[in-house]
N, C-alpha and C. Protein backbone atom coordinates (compact mmCIF):
# COMPACT_ATOMS: atom_id res chain seq x y z
N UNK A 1 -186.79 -98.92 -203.58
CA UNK A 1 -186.77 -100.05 -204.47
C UNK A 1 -185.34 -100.24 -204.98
N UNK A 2 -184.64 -101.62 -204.92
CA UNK A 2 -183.52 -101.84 -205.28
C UNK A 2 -183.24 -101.69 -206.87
N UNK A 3 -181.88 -101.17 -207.32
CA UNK A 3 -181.86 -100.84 -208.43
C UNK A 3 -181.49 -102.27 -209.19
N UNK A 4 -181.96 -102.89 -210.86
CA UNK A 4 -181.30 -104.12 -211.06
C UNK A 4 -179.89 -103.38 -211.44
N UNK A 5 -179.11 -104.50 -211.58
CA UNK A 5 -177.93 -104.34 -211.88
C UNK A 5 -177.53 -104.12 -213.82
N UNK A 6 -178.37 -104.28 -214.43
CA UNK A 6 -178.16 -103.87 -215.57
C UNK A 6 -178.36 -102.23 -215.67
N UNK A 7 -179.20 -101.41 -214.48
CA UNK A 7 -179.68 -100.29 -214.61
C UNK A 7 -178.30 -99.26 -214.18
N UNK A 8 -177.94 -100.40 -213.21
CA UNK A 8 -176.26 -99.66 -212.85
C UNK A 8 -175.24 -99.65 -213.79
N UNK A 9 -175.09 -100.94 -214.15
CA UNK A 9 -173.95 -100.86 -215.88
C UNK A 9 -174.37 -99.86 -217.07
N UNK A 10 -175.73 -99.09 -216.77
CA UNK A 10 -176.25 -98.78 -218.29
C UNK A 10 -175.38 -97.60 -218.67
N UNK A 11 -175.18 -97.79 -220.22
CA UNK A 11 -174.33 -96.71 -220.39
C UNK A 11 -174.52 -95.18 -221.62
N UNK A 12 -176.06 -95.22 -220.67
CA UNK A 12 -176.86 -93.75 -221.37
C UNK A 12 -175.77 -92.30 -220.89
N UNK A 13 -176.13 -91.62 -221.49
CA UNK A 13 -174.94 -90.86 -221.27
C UNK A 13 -175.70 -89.78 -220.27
N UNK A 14 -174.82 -89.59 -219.09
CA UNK A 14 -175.34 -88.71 -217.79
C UNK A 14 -175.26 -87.12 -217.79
N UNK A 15 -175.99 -86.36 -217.25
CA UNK A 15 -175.32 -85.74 -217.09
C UNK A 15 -174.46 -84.52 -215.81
N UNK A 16 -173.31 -84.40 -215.98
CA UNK A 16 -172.17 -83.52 -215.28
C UNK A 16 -172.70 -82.16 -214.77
N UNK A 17 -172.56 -81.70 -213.77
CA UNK A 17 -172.66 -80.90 -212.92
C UNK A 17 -171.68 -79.66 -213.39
N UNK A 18 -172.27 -78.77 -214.49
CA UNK A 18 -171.13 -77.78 -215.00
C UNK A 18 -169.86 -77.44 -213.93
N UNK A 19 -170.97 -76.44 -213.29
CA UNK A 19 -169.91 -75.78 -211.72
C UNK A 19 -169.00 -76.61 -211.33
N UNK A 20 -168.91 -77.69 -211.08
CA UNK A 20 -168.39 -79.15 -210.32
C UNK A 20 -167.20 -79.37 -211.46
N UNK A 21 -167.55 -79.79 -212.66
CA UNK A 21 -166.89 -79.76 -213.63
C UNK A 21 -165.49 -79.09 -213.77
N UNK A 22 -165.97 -77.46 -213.95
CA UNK A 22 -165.45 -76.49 -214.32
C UNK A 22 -164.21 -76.13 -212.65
N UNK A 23 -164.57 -76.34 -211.36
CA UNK A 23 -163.73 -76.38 -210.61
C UNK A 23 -162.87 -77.26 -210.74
N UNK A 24 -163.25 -78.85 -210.71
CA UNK A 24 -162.09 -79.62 -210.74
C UNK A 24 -161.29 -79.13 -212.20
N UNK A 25 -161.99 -78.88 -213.27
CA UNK A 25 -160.61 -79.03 -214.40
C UNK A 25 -160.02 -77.61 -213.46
N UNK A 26 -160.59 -76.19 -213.07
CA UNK A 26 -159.28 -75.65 -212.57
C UNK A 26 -158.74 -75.87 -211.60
N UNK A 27 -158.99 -76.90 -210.49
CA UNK A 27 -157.99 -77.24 -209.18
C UNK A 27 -157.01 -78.60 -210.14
N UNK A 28 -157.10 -78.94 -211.42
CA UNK A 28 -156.68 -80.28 -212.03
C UNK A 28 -155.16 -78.60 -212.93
N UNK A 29 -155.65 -77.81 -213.56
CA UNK A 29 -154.61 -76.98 -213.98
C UNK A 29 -154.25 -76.16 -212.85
N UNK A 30 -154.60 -75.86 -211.86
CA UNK A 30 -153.19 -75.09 -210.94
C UNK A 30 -152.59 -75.56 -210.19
N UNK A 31 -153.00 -77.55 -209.90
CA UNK A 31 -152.22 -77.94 -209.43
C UNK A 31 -151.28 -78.46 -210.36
N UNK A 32 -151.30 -78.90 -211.42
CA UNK A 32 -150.18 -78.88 -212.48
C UNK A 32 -149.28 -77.75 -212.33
N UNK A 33 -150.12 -76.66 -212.56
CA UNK A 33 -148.64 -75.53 -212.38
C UNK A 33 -147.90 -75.48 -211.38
N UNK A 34 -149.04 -75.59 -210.27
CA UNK A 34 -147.86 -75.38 -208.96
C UNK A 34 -147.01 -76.21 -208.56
N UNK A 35 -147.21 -77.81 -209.55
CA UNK A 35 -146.34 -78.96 -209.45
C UNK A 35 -145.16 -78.59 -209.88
N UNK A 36 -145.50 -77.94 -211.65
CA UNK A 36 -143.93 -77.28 -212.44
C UNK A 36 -143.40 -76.60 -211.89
N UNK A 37 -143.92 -75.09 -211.41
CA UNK A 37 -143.55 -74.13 -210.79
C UNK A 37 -142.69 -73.82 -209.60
N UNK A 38 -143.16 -74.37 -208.72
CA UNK A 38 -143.14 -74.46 -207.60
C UNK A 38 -142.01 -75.74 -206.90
N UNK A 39 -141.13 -75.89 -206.47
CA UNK A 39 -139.69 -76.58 -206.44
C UNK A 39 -140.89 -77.26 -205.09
N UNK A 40 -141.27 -76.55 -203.82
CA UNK A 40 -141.46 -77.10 -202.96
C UNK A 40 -142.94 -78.23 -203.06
N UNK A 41 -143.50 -77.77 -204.13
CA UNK A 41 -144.44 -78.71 -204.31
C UNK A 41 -144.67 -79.97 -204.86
N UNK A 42 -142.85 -80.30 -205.29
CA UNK A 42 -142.99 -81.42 -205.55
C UNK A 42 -142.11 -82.36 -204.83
N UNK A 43 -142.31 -81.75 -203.43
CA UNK A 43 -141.73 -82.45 -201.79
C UNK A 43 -142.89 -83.18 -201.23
N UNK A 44 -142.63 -83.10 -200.27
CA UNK A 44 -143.62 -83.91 -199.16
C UNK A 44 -143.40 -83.01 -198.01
N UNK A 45 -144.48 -83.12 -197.76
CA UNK A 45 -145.18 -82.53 -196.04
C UNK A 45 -145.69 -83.19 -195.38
N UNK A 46 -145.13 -82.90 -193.72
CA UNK A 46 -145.47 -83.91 -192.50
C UNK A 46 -147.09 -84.02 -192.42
N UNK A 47 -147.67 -82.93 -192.74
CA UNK A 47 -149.12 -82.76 -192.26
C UNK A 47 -149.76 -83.68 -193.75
N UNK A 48 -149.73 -83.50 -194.59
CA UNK A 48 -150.30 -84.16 -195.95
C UNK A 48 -149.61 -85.25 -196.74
N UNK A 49 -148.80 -85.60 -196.62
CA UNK A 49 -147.57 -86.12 -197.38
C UNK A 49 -147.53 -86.01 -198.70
N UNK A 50 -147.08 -86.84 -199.52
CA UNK A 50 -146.40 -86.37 -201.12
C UNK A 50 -147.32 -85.54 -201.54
N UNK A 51 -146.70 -84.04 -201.45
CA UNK A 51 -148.04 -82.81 -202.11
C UNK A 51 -148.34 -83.07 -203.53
N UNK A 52 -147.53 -83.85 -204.55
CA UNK A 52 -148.02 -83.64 -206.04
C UNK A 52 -149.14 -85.02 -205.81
N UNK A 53 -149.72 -85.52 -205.06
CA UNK A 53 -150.58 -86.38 -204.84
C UNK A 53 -151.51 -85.58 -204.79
N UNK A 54 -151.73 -84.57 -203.52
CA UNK A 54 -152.95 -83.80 -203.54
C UNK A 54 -153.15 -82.83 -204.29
N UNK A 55 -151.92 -82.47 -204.80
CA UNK A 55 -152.00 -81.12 -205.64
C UNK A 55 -152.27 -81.77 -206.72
N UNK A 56 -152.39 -82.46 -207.70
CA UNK A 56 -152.70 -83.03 -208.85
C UNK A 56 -153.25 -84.67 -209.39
N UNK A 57 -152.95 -85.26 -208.38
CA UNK A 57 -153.68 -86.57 -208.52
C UNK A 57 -155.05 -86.67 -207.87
N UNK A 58 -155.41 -86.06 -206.72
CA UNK A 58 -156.47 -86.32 -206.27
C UNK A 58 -158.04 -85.41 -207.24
N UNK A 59 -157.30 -84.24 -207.08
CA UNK A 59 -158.32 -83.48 -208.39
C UNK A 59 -158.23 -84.68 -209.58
N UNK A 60 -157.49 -85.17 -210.28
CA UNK A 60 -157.39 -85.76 -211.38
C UNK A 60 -158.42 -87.02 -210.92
N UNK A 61 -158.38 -87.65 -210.07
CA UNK A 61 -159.40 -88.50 -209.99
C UNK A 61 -160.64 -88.35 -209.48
N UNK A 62 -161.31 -87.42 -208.83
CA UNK A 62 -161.89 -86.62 -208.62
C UNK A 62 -162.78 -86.28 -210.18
N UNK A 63 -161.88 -86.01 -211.25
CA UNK A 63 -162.50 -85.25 -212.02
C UNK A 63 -162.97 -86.58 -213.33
N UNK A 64 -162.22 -87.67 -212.89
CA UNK A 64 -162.78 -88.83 -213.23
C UNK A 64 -163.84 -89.25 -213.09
N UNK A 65 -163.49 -89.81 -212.01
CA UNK A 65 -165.24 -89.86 -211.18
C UNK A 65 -166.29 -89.42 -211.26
N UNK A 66 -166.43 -87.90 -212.01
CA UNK A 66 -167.24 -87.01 -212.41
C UNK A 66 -168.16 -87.56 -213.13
N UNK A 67 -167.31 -88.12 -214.24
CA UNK A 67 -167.27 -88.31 -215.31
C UNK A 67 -167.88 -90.11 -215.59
N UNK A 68 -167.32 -90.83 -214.18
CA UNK A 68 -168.33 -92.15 -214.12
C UNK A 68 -167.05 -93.15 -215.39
N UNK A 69 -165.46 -92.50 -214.39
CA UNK A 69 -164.44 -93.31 -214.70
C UNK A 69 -164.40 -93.95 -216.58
N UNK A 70 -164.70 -93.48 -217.36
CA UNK A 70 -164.63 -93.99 -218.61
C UNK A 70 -163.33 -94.24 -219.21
N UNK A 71 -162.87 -95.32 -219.73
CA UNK A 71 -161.56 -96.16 -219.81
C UNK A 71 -161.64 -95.35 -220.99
N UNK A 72 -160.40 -95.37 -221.78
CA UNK A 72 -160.09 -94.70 -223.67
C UNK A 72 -159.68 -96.57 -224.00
N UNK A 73 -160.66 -95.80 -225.26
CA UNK A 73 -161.04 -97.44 -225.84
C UNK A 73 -159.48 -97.74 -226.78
N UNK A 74 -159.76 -99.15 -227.06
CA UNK A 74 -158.41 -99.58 -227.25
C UNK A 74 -158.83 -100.33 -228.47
N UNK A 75 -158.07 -100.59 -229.60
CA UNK A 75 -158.31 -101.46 -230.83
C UNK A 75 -158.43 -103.30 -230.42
N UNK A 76 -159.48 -103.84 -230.73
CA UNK A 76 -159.46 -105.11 -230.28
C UNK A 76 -159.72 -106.35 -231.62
N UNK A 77 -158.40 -107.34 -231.72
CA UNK A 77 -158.13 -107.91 -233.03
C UNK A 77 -159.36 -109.32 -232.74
N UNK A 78 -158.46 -109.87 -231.29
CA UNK A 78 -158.95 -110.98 -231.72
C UNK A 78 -159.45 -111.31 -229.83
N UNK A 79 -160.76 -112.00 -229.71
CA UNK A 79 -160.99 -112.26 -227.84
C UNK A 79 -160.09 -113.61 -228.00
N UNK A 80 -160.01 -113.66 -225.96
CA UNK A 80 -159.40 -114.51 -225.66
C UNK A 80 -159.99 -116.19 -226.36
N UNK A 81 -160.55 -116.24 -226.37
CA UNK A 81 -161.18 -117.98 -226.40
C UNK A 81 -160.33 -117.54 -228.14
N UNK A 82 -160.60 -116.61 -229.12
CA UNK A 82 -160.08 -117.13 -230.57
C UNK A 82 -158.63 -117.17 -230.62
N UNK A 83 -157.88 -116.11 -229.66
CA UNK A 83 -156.69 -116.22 -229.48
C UNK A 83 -155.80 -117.50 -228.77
N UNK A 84 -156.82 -118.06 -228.03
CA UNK A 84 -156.22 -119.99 -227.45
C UNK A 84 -156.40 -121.00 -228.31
N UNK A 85 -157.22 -120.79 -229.20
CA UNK A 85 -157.64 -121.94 -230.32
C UNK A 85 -156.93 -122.04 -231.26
N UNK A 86 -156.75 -123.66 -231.04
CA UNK A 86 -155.52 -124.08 -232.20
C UNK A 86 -156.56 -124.33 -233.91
N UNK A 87 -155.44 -124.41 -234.92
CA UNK A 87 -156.11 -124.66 -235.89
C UNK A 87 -155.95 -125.72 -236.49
N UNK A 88 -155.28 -126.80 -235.94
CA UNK A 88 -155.29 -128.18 -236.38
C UNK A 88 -156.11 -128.76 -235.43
N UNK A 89 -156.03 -130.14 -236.01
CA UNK A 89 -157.50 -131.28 -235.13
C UNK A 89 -157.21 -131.24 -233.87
N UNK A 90 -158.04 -132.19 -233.01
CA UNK A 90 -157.98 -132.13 -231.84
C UNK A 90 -156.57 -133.29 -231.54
N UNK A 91 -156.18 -133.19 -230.64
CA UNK A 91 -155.18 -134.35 -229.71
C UNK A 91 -156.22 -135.54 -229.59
N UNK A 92 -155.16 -136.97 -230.06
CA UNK A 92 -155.77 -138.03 -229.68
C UNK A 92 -154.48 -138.89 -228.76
N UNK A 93 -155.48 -139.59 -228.08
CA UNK A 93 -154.53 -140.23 -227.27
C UNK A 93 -153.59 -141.55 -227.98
N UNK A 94 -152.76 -141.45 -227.04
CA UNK A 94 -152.04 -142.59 -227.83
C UNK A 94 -151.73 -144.11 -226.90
N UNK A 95 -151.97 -145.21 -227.90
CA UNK A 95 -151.61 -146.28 -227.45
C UNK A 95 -151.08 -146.75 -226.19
N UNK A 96 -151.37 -147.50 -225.31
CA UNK A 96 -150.76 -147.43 -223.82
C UNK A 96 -149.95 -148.98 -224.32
N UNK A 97 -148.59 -148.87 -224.10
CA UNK A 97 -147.94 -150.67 -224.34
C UNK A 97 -148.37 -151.43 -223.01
N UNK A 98 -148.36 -152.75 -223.31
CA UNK A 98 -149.23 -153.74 -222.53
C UNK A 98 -148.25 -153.27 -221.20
N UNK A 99 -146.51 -152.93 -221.00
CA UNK A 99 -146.16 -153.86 -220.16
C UNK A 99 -145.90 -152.38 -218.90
N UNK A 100 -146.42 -151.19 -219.69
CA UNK A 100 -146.73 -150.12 -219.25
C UNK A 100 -147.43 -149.94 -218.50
N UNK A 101 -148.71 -150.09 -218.82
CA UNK A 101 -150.12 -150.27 -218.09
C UNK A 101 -149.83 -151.04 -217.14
N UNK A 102 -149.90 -152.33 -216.78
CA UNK A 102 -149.80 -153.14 -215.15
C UNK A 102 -148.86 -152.53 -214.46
N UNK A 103 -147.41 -151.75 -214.76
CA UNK A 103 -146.45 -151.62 -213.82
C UNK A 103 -147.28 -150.24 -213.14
N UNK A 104 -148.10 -149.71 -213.84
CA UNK A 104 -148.93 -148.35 -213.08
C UNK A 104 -149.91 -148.87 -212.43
């Protein structure tokens, strides 16, 4: 049975796979170290290319994903539609002169 699409947006809170968890945060800290540490790991290799990609970005998103990608919320003043709206009247048109109009 197809899922609706509100059942996919829902945002009950899931839950994480400890074990799963607990590996990526440590493949997410030793590839940090071995990024600092390590002079050659923050080269590139023919077989993998840019290693601080795999050594620390891919765990890092990886450990996102886990997690079902959750953005860090941000302070919000005003939405777009109140932020375009003027606060004087509307625009009225103006007068067309007679000798205006026929030459168009």
């Amino acid at each position: 049975m197809p899922r609706s699409s509100a059942s996919l947006l829902d945002s009950r809170p899931h839950a994480v796979d400890p074990q799963l968890d607990r590996v990526l945060r440590r493949a997410v800290v030793l590839g940090a170290l071995a990024v600092l540490l390590i002079p050659a790991a923050r080269g590139h290799s023919d077989w993998l290319g840019w290693m601080p990609l795999w050594l620390l970005g891919m765990p890092l998103v990886a450990w996102w994903a886990l997690h079902r990608f959750p953005l860090p919320a941000r302070p919000r003043r005003r939405s777009r539609l109140q932020a375009r709206r003027r606060v004087g009247p509307q625009a009225r048109r103006r007068p067309v002169a007679a000798g205006l109009a026929r030459a168009a």
